[in-house]
Protein backbone atom coordinates (compact mmCIF):
# COMPACT_ATOMS: atom_id res chain seq x y z
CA UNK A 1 128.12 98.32 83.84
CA UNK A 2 126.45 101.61 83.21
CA UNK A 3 124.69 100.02 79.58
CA UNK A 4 123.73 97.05 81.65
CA UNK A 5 122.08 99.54 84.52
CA UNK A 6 119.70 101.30 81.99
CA UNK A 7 117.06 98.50 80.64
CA UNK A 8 116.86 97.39 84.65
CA UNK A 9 116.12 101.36 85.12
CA UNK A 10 113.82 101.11 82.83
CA UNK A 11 112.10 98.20 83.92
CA UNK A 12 111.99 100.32 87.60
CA UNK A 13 110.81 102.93 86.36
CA UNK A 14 107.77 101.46 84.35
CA UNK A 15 106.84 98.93 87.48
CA UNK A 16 107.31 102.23 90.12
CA UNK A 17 104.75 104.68 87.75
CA UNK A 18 102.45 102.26 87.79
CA UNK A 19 102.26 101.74 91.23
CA UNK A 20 100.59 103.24 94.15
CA UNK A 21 104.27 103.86 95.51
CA UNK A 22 105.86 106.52 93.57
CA UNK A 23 103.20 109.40 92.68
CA UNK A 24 101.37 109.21 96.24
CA UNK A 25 105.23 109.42 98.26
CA UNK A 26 106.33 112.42 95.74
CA UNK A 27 103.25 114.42 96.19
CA UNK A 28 102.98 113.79 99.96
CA UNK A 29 107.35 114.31 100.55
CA UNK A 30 106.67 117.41 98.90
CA UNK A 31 103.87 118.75 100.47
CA UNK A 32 105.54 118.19 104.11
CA UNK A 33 108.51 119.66 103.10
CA UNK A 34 106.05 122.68 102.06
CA UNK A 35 104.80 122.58 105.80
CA UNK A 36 107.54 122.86 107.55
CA UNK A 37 109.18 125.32 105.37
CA UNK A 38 106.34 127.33 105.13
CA UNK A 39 105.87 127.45 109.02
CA UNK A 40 109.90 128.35 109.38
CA UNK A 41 109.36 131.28 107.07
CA UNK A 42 106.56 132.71 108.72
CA UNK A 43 108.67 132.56 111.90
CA UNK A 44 111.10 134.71 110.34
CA UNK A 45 109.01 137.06 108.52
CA UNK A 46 106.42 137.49 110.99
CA UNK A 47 104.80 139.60 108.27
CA UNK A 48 103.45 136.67 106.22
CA UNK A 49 100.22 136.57 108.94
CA UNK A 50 99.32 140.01 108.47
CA UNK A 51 97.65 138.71 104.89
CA UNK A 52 95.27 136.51 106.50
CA UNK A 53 92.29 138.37 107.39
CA UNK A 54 91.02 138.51 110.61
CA UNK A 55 87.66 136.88 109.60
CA UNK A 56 89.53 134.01 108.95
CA UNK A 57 91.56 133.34 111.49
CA UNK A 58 90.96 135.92 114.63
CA UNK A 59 92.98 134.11 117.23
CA UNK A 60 96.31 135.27 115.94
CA UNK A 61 98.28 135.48 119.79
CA UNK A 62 96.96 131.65 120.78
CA UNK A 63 99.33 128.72 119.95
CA UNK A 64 96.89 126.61 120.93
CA UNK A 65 94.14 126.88 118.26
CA UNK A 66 96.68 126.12 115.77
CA UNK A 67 97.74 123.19 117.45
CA UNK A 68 94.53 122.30 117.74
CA UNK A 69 93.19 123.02 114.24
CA UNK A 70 96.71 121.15 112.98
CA UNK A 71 96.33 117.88 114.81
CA UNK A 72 92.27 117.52 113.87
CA UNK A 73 92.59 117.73 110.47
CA UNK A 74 95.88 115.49 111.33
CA UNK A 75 93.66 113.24 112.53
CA UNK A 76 90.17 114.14 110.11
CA UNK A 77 92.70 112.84 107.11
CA UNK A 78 94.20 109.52 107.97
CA UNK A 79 90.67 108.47 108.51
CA UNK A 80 89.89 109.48 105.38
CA UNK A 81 92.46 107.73 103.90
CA UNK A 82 91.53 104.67 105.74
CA UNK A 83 88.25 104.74 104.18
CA UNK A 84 90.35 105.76 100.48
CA UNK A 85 91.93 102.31 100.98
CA UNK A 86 89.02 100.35 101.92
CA UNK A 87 86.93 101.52 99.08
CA UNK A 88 90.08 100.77 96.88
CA UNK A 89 90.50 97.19 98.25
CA UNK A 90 87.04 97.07 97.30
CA UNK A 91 86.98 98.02 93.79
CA UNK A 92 90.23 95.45 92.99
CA UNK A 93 88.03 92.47 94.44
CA UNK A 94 85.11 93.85 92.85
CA UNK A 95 86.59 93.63 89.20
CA UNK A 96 89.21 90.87 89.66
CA UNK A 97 86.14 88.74 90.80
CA UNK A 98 83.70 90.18 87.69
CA UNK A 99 86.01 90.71 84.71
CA UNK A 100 89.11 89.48 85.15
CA UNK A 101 92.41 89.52 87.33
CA UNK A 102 94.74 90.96 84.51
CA UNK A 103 92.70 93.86 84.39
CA UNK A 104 93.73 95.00 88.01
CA UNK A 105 97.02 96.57 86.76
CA UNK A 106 95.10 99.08 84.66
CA UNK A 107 93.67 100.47 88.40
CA UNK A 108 96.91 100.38 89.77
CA UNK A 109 98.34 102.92 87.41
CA UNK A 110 95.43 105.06 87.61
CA UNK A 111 96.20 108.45 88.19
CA UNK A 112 93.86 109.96 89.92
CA UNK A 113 93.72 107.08 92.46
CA UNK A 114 97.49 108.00 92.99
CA UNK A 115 96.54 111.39 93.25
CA UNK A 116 94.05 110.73 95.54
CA UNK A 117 96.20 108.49 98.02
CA UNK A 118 99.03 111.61 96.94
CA UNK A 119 97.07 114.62 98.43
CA UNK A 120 95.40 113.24 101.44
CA UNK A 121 98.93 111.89 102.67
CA UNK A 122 100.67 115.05 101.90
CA UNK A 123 97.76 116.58 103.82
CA UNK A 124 98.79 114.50 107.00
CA UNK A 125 102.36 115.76 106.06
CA UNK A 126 102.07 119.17 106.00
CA UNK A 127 100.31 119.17 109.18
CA UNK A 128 102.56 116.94 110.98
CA UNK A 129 105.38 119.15 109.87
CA UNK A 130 103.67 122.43 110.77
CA UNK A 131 102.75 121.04 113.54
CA UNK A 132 106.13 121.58 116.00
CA UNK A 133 106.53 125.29 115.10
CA UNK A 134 102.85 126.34 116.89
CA UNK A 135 104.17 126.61 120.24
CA UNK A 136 103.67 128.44 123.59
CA UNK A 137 107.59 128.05 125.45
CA UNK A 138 109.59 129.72 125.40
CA UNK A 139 107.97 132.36 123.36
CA UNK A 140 104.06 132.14 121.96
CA UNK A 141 103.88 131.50 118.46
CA UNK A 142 101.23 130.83 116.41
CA UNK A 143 101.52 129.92 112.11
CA UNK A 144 98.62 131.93 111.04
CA UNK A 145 99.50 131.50 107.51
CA UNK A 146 100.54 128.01 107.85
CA UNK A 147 97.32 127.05 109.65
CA UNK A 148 95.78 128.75 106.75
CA UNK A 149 96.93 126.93 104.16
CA UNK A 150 96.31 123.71 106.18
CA UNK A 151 92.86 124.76 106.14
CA UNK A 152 92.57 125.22 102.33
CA UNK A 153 94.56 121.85 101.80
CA UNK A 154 91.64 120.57 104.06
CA UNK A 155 89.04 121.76 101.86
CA UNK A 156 90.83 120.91 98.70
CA UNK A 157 90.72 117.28 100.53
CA UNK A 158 86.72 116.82 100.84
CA UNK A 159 86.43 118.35 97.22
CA UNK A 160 88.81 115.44 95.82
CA UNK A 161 86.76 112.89 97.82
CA UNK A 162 83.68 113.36 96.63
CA UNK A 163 84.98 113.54 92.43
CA UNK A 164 87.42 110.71 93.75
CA UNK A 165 84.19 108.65 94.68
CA UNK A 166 82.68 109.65 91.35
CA UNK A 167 85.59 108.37 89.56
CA UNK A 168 85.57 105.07 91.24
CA UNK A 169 82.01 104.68 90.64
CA UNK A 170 82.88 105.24 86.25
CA UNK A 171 85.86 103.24 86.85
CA UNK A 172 84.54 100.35 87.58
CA UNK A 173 81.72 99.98 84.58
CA UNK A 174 83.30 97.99 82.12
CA UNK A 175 82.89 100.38 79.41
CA UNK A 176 85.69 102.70 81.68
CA UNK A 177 87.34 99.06 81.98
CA UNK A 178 87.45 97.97 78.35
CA UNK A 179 87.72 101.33 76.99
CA UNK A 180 91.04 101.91 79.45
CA UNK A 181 92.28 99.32 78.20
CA UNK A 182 91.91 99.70 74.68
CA UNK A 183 93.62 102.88 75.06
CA UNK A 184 96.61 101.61 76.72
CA UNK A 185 97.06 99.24 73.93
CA UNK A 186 96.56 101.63 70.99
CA UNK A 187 99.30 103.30 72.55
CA UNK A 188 101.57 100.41 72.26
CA UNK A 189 100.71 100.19 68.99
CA UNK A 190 101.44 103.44 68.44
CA UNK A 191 105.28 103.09 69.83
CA UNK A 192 106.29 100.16 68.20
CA UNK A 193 104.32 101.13 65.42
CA UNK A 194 104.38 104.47 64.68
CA UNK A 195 103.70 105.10 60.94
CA UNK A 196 106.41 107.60 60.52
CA UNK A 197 108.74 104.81 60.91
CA UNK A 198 110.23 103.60 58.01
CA UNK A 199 113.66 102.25 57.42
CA UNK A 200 115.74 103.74 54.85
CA UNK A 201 115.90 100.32 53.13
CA UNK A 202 113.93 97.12 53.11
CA UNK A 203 116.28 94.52 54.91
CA UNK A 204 113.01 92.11 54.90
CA UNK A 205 113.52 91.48 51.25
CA UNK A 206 117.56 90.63 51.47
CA UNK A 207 118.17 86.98 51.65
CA UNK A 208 118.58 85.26 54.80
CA UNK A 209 121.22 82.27 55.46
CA UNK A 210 119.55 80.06 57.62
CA UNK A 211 122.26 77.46 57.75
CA UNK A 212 124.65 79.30 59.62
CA UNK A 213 125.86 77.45 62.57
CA UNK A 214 124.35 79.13 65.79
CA UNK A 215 124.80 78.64 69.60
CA UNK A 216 121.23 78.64 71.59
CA UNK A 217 121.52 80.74 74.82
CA UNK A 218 119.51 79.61 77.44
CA UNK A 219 117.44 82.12 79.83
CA UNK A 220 119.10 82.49 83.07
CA UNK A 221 115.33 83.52 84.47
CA UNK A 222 111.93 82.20 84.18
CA UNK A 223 109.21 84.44 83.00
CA UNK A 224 107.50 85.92 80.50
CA UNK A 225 109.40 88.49 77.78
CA UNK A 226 107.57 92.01 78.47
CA UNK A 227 110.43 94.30 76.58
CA UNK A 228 113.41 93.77 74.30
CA UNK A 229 115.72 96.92 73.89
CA UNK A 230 116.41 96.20 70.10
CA UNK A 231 118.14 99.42 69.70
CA UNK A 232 120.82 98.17 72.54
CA UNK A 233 120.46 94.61 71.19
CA UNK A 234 121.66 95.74 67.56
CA UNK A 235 124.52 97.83 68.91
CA UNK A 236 125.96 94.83 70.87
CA UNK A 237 125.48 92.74 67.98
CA UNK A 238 127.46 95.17 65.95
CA UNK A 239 130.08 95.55 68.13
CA UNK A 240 130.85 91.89 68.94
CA UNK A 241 130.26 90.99 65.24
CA UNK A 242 127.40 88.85 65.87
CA UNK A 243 124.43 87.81 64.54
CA UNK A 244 121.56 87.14 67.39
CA UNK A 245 118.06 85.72 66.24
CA UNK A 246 115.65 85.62 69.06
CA UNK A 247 113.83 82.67 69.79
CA UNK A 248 110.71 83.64 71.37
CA UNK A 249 108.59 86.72 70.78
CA UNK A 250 107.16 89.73 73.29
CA UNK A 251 104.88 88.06 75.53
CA UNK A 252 106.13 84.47 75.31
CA UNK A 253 107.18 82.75 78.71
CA UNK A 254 110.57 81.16 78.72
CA UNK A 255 111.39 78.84 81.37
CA UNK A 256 115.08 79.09 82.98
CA UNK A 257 117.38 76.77 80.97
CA UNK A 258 115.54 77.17 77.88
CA UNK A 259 116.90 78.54 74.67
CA UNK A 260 115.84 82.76 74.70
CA UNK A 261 117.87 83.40 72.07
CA UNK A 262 120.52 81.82 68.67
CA UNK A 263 123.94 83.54 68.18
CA UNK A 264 126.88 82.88 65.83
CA UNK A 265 129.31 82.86 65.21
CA UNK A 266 130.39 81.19 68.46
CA UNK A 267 133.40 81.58 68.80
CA UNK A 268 133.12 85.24 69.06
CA UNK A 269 130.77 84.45 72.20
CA UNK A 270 131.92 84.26 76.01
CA UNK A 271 129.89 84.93 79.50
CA UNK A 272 130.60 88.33 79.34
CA UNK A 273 128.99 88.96 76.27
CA UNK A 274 126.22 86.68 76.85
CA UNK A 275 125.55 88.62 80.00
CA UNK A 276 125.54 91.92 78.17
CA UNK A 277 123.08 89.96 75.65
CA UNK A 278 120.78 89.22 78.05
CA UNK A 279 120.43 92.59 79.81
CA UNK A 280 118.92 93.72 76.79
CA UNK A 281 115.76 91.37 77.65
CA UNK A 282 113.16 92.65 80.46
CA UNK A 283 111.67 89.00 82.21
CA UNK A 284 109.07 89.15 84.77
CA UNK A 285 106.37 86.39 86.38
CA UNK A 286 103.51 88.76 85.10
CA UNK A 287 102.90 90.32 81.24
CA UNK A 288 102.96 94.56 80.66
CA UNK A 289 101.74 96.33 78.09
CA UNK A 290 105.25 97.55 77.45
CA UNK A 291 105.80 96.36 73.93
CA UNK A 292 103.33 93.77 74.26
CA UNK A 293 100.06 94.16 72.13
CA UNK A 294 98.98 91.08 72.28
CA UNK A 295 98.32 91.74 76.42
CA UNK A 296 95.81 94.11 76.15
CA UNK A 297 93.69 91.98 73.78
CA UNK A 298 93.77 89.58 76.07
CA UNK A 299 92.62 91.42 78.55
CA UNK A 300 89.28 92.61 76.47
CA UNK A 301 88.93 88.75 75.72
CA UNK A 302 89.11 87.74 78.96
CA UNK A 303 85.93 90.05 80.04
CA UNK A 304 84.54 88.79 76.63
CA UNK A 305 84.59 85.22 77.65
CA UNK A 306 83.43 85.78 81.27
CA UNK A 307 80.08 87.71 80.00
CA UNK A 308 79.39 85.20 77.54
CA UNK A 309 79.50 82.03 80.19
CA UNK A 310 76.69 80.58 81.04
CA UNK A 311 77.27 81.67 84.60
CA UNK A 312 77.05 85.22 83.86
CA UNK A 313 75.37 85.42 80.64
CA UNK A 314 75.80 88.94 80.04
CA UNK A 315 76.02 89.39 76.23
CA UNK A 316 75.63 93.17 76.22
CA UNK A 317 79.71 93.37 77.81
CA UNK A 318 80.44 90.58 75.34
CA UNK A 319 79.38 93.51 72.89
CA UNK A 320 81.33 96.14 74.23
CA UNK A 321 84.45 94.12 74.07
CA UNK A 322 84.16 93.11 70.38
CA UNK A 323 83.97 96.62 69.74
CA UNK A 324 86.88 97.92 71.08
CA UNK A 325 88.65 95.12 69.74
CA UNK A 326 87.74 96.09 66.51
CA UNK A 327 88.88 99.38 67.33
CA UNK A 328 92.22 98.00 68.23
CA UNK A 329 92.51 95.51 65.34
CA UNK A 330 91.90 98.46 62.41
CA UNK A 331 94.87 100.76 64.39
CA UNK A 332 97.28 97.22 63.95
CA UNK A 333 96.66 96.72 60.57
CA UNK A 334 97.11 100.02 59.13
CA UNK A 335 100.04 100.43 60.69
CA UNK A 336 103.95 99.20 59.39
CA UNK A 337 104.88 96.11 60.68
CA UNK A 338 107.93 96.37 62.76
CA UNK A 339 111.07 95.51 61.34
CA UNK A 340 111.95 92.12 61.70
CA UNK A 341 115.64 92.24 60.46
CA UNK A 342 117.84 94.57 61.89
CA UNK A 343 120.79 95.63 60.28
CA UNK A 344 123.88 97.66 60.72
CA UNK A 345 125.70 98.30 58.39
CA UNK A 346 123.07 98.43 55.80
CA UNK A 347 123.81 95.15 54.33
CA UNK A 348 124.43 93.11 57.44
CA UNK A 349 121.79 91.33 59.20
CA UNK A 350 122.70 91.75 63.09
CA UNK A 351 119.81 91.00 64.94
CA UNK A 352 116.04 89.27 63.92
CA UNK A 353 113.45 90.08 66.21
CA UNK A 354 109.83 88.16 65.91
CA UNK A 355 106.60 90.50 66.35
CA UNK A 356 103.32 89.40 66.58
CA UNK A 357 101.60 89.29 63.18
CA UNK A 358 97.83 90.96 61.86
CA UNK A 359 97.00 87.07 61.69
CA UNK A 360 98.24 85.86 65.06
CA UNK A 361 96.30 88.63 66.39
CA UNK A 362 93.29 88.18 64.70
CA UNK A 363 93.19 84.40 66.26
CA UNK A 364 93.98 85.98 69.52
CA UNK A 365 91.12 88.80 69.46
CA UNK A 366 88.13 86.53 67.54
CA UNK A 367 88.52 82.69 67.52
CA UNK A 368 87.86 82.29 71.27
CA UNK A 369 84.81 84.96 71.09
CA UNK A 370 83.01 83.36 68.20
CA UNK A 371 83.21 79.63 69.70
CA UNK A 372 81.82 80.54 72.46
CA UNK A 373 79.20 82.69 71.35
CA UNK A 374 78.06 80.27 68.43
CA UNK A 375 74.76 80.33 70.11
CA UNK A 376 73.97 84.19 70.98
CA UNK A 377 72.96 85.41 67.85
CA UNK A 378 73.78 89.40 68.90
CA UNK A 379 77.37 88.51 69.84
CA UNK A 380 77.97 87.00 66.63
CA UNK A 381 76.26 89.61 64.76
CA UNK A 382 78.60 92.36 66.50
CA UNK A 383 81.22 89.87 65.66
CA UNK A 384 80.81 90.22 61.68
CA UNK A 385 80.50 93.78 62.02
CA UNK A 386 83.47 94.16 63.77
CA UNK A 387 85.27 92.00 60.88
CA UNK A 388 83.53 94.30 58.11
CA UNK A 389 84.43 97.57 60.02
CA UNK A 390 88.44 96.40 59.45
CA UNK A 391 88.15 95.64 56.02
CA UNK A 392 86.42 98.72 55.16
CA UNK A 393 89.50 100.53 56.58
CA UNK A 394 92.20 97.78 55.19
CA UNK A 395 93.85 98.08 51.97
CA UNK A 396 95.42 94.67 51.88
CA UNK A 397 93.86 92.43 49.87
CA UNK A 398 95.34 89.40 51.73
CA UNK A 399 93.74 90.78 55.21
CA UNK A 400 90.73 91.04 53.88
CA UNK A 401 90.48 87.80 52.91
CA UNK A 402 90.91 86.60 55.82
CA UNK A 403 88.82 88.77 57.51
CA UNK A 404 86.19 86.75 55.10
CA UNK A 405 87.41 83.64 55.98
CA UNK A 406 86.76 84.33 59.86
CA UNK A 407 83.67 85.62 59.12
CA UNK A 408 82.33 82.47 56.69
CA UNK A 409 83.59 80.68 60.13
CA UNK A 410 81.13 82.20 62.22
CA UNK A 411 78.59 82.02 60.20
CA UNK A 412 79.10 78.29 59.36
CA UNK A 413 80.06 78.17 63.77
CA UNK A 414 76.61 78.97 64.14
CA UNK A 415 74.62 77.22 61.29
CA UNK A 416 73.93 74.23 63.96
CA UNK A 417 72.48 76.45 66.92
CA UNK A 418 70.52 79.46 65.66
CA UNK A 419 67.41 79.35 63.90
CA UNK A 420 66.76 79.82 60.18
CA UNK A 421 65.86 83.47 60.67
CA UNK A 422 68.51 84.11 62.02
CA UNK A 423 71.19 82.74 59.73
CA UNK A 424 69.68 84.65 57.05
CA UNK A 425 70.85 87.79 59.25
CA UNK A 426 74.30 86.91 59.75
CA UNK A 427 74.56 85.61 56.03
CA UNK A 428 73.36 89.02 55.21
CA UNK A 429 76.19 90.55 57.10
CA UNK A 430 78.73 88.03 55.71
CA UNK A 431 77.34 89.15 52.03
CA UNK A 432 78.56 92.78 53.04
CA UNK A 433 81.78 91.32 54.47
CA UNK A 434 82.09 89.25 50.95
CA UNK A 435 81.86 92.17 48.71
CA UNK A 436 85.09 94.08 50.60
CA UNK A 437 87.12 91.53 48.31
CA UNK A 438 85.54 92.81 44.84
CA UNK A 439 84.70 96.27 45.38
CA UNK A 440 83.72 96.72 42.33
């Protein structure tokens, strides 16, 4: 029960830190618990107030100016955050209408948007909590170092407002947006990835009996596959002395019924097992950027596509987006591939997970781009460049040449529709491109 319990915590976990749920409710919990304990310490250590100077606060016997200074800021800061919200529900329709719905996700888990919503409630908090202990029955007391603080949280509040209305204002250029994203997804890479990685032998090159017989398990859920726990996938495999081949890769969308996943030998399979095998798989209606890379270049494609329609015509984001796809692209193919077969012991193949490869990805991050943009001669340009900046970095011959292959496409993609001037400049860039596959 417990090993079943952890990939659903995980799954938690990732959707509640992206949200505007978790951060925001910590911050402001903790910052009423502050008020009120603050305001029943100063009751009894009366000598807390004497550190406030007079200046500050000179009406140190009335109850009533705290009250009063409590409840307006009380007040002062749920209006604020009323206006936090609004200019929040802005920003999502803003974008989802401009660039693309996926992208709203990446402004969900913004931090200093949870922050924001964070401090301002726990503002309201503090003063609702301090609130009860300024009193003038039965005897007068007033929380002169409770008010105090209230005060600075106050001012803290109107300085996070204004750089929280400068951050909206970055967020939502599509630099911020693209660049945000790119970032997530290097990240990604780097975790699955990671080029310290290496197994201590090379299971892809052991042979591989495909004609075993195999039972297909069927998903119990539909949705798309956003994380497989391989290392708790390979464990149950090894200790039911299976051998589980997945089906369908990260990111794929499996309808219920349908086969997830191949196991044999089958009669070492029954529905407690399967379940266990299952729990290993995260399935959701939406796509994360938990293990999948693919995601986040569809995101940058998505803005891509939009800028380049004819409705928007905006070939300057189209730009932008090529080149942080590039940027992604030469982190993925420098990188290991992730191990495909997964064994344990040494010797036995327990578990064969499909990743995404450098050519599936290439598809994904270019072939939609350059049909679209056979006709704007700067897109295309940025596109070659893009494809000579990764082979410049690559060291596999076999990428390379396909990095010259896409790049004879868009060339001959745009033969048709640009003038003669300027298919001389992309054949120009192409000859550059060309001369990565005999360097010397």
């Amino acid at each position: 029960m417990a090993n079943r319990l952890l990939p659903a915590l995980r799954t938690a976990m990732y959707a509640l830190r992206g949200g505007f749920l978790v951060r925001p409710l910590l911050i402001a919990i903790a910052l009423g618990l502050l008020g009120a304990a603050l305001s029943s310490l100063e009751k009894s250590i009366p000598t807390l107030s004497a550190w406030v100077p007079d200046l500050l606060f000179p009406s140190r016997l009335d109850p009533q100016v705290s009250q009063i200074i409590l409840a307006t800021i009380a007040t002062a800061i749920m209006t604020v955050v009323s206006i936090v919200f609004a200019i929040l529900l802005m920003t999502l329709t803003l974008t989802s209408m401009q660039f693309s719905p996926r992208i709203l996700l990446s402004f969900v888990k913004d931090r200093v948007t949870q922050w924001t919503l964070g401090i301002f409630l726990g503002t309201f908090a503090y003063c609702m909590a301090a609130l009860p202990a300024a009193r003038s029955l039965p005897h007068p007391f007033a929380p002169i170092a409770t008010v105090t603080c209230a005060m600075l949280l106050a001012m803290t509040c109107v300085a996070w407002l204004i750089f929280f209305i400068h951050h909206i204002s970055q967020a939502i250029s599509v630099n911020h947006i693209v660049d945000r994203i790119a970032r997530e997804t290097e990240s990604v890479i780097d975790d699955i990835m990671p080029d310290s990685r290496r197994p201590a032998h090379e299971p892809e090159g052991m042979p591989f009996d495909g004609n075993r017989q195999e039972v297909a398990i069927e998903s119990a859920i539909s949705g798309y596959i956003r994380y497989v726990d391989t290392e708790r996938l390979l464990d149950l495999a090894r200790v039911f002395k299976l051998r589980v081949r997945l089906l369908r890769r990260v990111g794929h969308f499996v309808p219920a019924g349908v086969a997830l996943f191949a196991a044999s030998p089958e009669e070492r399979l029954d529905s407690e097992r399967v379940r266990d095998l299952r729990s290993a798989f995260d399935i959701g209606p939406t796509r994360t950027l938990q293990q999948d890379v693919e995601f986040g270049v569809i995101q940058i494609v998505d803005i891509a596509l939009k800028a380049i329609s004819s409705a928007v015509n905006d070939p300057s984001t189209a730009i932008t987006c090529v080149d942080q796809l590039g940027r992604i692209l030469i982190r993925f193919v420098n990188r290991n591939v992730p191990v495909a077969l997964l064994c344990d012991p040494p010797h036995v193949v327990r578990v064969i997970v499909p990743w995404i490869g450098a050519e599936n990805l290439l598809d994904t991050a270019f072939e939609q781009i350059r049909h679209y943009s056979a006709s704007d001669i700067a897109v295309s340009l940025r596109l070659l460049r893009a494809l000579d900046d990764i082979a410049s970095t690559c060291t596999d011959p076999g990428t390379i040449e396909s990095l010259t292959k896409r790049g004879r496409r868009i060339v001959g993609g745009c033969a048709e529709r640009l003038s003669p001037d300027q298919i001389e400049k992309l054949r120009r860039r192409l000859s550059a491109l060309e001369a990565r596959l005999n360097p010397a």
